[in-house]
C-alpha atoms as a PDB file:
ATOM      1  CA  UNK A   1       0.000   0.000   0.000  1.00  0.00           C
ATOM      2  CA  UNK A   2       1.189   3.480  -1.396  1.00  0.00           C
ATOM      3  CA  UNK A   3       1.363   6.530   1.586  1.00  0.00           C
ATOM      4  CA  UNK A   4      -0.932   9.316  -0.298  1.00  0.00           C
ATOM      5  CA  UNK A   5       1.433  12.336  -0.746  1.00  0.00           C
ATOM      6  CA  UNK A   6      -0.119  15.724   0.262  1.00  0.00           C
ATOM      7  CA  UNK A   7      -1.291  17.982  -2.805  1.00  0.00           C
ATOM      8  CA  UNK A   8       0.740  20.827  -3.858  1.00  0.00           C
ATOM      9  CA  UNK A   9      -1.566  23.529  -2.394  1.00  0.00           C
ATOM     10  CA  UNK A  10      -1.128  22.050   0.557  1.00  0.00           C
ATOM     11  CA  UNK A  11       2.659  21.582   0.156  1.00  0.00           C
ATOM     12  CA  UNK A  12       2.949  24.975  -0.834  1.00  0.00           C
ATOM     13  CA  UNK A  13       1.175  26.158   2.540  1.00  0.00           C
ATOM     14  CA  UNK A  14       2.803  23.750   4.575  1.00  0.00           C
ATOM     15  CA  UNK A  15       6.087  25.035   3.581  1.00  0.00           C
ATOM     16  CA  UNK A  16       5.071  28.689   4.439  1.00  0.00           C
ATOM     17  CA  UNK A  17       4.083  27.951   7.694  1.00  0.00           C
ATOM     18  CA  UNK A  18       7.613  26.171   8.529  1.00  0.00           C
ATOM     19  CA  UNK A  19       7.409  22.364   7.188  1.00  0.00           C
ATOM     20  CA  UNK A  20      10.450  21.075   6.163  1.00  0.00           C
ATOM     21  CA  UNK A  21      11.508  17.285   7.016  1.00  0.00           C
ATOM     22  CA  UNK A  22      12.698  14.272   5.732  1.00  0.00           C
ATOM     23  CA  UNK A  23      11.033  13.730   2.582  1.00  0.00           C
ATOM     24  CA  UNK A  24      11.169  11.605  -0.674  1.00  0.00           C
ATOM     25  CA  UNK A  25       8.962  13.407  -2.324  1.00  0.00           C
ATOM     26  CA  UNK A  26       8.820  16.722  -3.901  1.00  0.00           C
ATOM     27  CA  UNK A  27       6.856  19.425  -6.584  1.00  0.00           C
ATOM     28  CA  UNK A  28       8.761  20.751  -9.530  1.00  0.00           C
ATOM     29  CA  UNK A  29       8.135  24.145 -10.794  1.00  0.00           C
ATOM     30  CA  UNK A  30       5.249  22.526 -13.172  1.00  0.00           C
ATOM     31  CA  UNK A  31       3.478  21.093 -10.563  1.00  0.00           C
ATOM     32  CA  UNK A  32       4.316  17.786 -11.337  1.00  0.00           C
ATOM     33  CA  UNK A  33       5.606  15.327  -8.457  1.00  0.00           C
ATOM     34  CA  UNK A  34       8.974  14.303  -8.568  1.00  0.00           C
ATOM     35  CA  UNK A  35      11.475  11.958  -6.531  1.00  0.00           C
ATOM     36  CA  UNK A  36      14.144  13.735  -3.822  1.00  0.00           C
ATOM     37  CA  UNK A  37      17.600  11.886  -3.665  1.00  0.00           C
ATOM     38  CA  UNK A  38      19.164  12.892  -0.284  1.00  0.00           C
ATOM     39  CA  UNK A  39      18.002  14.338   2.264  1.00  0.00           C
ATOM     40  CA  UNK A  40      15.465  17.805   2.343  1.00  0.00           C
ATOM     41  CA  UNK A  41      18.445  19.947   2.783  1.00  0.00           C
ATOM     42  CA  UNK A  42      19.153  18.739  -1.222  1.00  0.00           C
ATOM     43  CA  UNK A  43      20.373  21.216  -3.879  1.00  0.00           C
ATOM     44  CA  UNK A  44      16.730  21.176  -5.730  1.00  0.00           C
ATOM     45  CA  UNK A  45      15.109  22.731  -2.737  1.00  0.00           C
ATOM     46  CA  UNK A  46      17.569  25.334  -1.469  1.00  0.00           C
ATOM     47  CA  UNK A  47      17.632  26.509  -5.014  1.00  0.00           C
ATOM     48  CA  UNK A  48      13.858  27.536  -4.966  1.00  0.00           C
ATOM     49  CA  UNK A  49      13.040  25.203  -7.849  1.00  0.00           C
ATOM     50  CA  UNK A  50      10.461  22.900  -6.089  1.00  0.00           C
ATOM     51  CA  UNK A  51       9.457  22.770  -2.869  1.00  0.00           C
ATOM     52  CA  UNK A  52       8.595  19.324  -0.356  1.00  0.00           C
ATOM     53  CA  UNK A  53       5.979  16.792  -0.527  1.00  0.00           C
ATOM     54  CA  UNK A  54       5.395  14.723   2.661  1.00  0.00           C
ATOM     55  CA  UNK A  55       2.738  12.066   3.045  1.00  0.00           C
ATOM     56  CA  UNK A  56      -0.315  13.017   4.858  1.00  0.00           C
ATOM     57  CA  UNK A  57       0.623  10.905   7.351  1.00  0.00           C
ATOM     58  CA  UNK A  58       4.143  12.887   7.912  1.00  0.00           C
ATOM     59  CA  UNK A  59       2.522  16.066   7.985  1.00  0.00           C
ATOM     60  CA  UNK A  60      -0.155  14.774  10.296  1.00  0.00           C
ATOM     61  CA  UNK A  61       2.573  13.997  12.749  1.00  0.00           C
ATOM     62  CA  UNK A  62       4.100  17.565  12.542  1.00  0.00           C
ATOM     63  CA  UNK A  63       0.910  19.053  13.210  1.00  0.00           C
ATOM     64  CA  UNK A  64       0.730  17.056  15.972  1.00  0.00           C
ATOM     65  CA  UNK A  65       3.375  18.432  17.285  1.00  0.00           C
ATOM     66  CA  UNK A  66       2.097  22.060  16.445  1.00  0.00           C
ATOM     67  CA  UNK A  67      -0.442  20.877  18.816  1.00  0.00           C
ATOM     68  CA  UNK A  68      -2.870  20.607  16.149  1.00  0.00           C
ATOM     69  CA  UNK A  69      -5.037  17.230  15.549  1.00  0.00           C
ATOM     70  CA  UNK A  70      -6.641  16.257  12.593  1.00  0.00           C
ATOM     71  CA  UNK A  71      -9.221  13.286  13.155  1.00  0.00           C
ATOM     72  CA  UNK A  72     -10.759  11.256  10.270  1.00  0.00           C
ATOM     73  CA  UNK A  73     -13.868   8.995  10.856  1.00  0.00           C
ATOM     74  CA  UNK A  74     -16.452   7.416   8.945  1.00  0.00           C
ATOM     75  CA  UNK A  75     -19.661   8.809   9.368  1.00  0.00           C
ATOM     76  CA  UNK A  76     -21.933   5.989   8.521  1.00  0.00           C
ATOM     77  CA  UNK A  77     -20.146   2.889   7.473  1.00  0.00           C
ATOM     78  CA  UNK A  78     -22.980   1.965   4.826  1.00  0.00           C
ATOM     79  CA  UNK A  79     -22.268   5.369   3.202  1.00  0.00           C
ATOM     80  CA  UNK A  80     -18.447   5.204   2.478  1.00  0.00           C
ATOM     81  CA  UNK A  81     -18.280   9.258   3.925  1.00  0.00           C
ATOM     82  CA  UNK A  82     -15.679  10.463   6.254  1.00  0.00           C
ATOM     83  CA  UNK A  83     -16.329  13.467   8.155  1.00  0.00           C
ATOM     84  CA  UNK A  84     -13.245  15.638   9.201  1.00  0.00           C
ATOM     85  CA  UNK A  85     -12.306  17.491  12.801  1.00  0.00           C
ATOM     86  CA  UNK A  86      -9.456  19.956  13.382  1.00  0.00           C
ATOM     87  CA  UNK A  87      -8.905  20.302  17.481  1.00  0.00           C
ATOM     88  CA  UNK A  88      -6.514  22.385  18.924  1.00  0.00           C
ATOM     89  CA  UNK A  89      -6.392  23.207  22.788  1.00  0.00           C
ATOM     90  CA  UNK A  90      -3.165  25.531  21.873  1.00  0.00           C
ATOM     91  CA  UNK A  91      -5.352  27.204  19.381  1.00  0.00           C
ATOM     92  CA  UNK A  92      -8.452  26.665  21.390  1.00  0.00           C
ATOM     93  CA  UNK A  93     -10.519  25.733  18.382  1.00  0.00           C
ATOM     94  CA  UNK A  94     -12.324  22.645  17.213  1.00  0.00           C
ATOM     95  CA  UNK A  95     -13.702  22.605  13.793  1.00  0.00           C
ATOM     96  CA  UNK A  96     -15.724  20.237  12.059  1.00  0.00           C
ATOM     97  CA  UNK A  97     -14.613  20.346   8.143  1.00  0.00           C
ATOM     98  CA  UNK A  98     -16.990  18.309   6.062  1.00  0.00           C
ATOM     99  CA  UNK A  99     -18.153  15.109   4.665  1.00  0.00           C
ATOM    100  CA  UNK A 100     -16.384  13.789   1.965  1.00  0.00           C
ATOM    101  CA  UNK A 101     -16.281  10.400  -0.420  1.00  0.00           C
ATOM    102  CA  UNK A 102     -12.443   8.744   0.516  1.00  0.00           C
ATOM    103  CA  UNK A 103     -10.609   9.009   3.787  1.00  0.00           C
ATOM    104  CA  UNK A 104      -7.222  10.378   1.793  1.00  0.00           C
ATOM    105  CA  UNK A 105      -9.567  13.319   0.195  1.00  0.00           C
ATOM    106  CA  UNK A 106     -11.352  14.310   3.812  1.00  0.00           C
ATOM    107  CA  UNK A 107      -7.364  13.857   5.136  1.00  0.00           C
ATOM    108  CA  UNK A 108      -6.303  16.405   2.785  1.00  0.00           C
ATOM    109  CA  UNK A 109      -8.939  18.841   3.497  1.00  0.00           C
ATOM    110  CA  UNK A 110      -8.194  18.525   7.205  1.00  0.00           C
ATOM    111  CA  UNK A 111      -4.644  19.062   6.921  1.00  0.00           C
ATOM    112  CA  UNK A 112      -5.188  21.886   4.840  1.00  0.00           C
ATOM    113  CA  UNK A 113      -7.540  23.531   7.048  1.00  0.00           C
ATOM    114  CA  UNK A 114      -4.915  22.746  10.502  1.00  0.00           C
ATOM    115  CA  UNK A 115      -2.441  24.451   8.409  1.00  0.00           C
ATOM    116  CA  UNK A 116      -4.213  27.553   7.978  1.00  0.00           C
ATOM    117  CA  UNK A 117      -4.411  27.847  11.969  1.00  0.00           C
ATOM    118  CA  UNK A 118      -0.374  28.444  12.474  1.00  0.00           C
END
């Protein structure tokens, strides 16, 4: 099973808000994903020609540490939608996000949203 790698919106935000970690994965200029050799530190990011990818599962963890969770559930088993929750007692907010059709796509959408909070 393939980790689902975060969207480029979303990479693009993380980095802004202070992401950068051991990745494998990055965006090219185009948008397009491409393989890292190295580590993060590598020439193709310090040159401002891409920027990181993590999985959602990576940058889950570092908004953990941000003190930011994002929770994923089904809502009803029988209708294959997950709903979405930001909580944050640093940030004192809890947010429900939305319903949406694949666990990876309401992940997303969370993470997104988390990021917006730093």
């Amino acid at each position: 099973m393939k980790e689902q790698i975060i969207s480029f919106k979303t990479a693009e935000l993380a980095r802004e808000k202070g992401f950068f970690g051991w990745c494998n994965t990055g965006y090219g200029l185009k948008k397009k994903t491409i393989a890292l050799i190295g580590s993060p530190n590598c020439e193709f990011i310090k040159k401002g020609r891409g920027i990181l990818a993590p999985t959602q599962a990576l940058l889950q963890k570092w908004l953990r540490r941000k003190k930011i969770d994002v929770f994923v559930a089904p809502v009803i088993p029988e209708c294959k939608e997950y709903g979405v929750t930001i909580y944050s007692l640093w940030y004192n907010k809890e947010e429900n996000i939305g319903f949406y059709k694949s666990y990876e796509e309401a992940l997303e959408k969370g993470l997104y949203k988390a990021l917006k909070l730093i």
